[in-house]
N, C-alpha and C. Protein backbone atom coordinates (compact mmCIF):
# COMPACT_ATOMS: atom_id res chain seq x y z
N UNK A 1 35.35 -28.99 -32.88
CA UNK A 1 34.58 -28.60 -31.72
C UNK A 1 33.97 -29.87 -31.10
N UNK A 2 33.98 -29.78 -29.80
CA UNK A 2 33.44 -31.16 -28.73
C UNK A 2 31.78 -31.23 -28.74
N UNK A 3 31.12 -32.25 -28.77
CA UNK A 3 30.17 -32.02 -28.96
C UNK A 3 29.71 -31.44 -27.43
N UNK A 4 30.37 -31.82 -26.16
CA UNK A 4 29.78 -31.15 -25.02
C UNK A 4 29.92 -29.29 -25.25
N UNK A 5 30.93 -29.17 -25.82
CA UNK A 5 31.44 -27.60 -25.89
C UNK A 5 30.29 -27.07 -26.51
N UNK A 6 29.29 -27.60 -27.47
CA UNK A 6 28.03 -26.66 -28.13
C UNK A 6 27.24 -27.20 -26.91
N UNK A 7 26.99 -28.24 -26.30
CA UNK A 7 26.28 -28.10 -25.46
C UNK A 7 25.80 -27.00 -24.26
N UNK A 8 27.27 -26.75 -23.88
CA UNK A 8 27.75 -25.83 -22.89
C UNK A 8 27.12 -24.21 -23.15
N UNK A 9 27.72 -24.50 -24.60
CA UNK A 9 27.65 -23.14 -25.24
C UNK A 9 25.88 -22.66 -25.41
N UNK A 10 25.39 -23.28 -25.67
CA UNK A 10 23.97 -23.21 -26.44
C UNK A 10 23.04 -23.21 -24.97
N UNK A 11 23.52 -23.98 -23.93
CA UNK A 11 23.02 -24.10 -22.61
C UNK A 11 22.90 -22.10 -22.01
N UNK A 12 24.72 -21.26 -21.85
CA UNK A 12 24.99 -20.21 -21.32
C UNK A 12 24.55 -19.06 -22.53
N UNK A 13 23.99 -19.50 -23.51
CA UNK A 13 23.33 -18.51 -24.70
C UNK A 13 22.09 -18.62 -23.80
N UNK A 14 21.02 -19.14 -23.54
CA UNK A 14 19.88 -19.27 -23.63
C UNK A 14 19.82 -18.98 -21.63
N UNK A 15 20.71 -18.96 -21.25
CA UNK A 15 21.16 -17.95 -19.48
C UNK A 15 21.19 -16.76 -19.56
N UNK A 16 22.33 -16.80 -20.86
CA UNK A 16 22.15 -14.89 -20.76
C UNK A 16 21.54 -13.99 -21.73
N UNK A 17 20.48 -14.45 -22.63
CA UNK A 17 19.32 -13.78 -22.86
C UNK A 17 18.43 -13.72 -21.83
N UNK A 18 18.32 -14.67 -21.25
CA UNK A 18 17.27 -15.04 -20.13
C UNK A 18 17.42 -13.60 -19.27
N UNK A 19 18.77 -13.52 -18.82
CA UNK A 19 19.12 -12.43 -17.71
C UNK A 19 19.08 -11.12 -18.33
N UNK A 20 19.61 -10.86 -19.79
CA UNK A 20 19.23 -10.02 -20.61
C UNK A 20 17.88 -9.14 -20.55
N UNK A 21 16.60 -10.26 -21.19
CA UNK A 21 15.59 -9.94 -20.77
C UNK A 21 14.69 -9.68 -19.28
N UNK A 22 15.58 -9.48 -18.57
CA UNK A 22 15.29 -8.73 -17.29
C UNK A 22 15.42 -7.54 -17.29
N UNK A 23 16.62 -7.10 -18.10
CA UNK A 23 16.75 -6.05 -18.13
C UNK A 23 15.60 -4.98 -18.81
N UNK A 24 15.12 -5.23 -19.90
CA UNK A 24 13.90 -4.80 -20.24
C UNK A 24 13.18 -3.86 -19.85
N UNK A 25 12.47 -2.73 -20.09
CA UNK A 25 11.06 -2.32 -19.26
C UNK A 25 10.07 -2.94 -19.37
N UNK A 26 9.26 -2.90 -18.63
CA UNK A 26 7.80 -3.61 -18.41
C UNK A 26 6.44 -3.50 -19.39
N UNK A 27 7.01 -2.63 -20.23
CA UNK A 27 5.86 -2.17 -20.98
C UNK A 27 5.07 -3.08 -21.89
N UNK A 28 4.02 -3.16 -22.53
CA UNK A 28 3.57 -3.57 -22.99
C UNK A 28 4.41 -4.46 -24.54
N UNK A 29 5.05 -3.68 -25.46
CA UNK A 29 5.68 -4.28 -26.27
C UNK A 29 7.23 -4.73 -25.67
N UNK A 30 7.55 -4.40 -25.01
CA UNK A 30 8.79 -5.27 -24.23
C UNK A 30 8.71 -6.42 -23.92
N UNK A 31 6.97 -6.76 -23.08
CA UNK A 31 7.09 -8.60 -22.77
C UNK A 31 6.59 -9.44 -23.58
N UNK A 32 5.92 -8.69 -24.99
CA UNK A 32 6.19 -9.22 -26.45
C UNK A 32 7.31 -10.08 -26.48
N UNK A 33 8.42 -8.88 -26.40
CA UNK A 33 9.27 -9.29 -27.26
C UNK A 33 10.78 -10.45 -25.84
N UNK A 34 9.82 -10.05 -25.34
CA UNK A 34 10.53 -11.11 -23.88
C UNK A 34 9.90 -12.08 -23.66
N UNK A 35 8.67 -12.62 -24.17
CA UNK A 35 8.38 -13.66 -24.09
C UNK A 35 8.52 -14.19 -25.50
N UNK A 36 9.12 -13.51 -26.72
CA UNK A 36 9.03 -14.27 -28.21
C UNK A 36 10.60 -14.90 -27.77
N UNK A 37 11.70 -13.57 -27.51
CA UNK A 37 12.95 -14.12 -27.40
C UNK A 37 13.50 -15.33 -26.42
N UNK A 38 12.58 -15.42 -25.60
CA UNK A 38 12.69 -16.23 -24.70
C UNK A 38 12.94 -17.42 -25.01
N UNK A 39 10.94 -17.50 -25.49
CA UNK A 39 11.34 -19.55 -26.12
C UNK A 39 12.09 -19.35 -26.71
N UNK A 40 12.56 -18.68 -27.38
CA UNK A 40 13.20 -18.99 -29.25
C UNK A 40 15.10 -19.33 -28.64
N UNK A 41 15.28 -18.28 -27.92
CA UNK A 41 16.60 -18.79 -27.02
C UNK A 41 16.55 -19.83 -26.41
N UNK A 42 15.84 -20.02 -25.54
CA UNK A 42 16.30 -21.39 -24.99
C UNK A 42 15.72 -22.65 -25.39
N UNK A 43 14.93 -22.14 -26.71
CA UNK A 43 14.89 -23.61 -27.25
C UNK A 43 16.12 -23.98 -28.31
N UNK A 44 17.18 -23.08 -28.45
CA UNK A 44 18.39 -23.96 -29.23
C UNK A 44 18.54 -24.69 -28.81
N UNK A 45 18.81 -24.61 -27.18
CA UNK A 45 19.71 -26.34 -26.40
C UNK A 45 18.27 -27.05 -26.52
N UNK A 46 17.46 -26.97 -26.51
CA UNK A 46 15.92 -28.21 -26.27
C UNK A 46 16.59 -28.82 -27.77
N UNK A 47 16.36 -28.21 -28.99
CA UNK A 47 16.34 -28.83 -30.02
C UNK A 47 18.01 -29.29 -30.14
N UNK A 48 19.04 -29.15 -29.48
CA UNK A 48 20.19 -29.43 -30.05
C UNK A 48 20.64 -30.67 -29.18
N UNK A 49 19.53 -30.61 -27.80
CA UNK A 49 19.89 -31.93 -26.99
C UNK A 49 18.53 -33.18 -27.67
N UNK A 50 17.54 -32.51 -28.71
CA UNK A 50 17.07 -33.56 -29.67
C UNK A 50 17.98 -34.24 -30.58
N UNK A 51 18.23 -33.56 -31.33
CA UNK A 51 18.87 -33.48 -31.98
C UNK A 51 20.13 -35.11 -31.94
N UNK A 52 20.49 -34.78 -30.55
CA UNK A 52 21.48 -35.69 -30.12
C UNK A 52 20.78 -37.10 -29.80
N UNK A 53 19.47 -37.15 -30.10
CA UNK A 53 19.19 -38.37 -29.55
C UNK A 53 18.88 -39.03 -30.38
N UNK A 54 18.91 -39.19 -31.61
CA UNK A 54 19.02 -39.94 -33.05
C UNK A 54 19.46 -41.36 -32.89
N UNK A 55 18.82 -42.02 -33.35
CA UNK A 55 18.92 -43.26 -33.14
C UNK A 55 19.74 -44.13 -34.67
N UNK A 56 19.65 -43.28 -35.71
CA UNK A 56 20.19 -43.73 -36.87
C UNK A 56 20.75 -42.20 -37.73
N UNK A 57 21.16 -42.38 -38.39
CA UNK A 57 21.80 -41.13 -39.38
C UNK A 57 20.30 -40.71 -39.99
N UNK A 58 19.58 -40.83 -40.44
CA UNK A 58 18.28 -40.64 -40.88
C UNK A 58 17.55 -39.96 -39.96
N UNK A 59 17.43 -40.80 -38.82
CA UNK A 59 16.46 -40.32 -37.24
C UNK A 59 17.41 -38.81 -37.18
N UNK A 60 18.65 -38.89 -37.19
CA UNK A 60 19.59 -37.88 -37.45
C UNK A 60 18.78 -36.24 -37.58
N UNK A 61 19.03 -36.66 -39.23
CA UNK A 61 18.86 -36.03 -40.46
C UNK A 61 17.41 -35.25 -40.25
N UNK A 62 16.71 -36.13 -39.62
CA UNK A 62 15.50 -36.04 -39.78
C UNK A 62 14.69 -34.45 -38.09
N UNK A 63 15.85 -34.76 -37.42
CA UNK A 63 15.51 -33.94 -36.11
C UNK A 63 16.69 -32.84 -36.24
């Protein structure tokens, strides 16, 4: 696998929960759970474009 291809991928995961959670009702435990799934989706690509910025195998290892 390319490393742009998880990019891509992890980028259009964290689009279509996004659009997902529109779908939703408004209710009270719905924007719970639309604002928990939210960050938590679109922070895969935040942490996976960290991730990439490693400066040594360690700095790596370490993010």
């Amino acid at each position: 696998m390319k490393q742009n291809d998880l990019l891509i991928r992890t980028f259009a995961f964290g689009v279509n929960c996004l659009k997902f959670l529109r779908t939703l009702p408004n209710d009270p435990e719905s924007k719970l759970i639309q604002f928990q799934l939210g960050k938590s989706a679109t922070s895969i690509g935040a942490n996976y474009e960290e991730s990439q910025a490693g400066s040594s195998k360690a700095d790596f290892k370490n993010k």
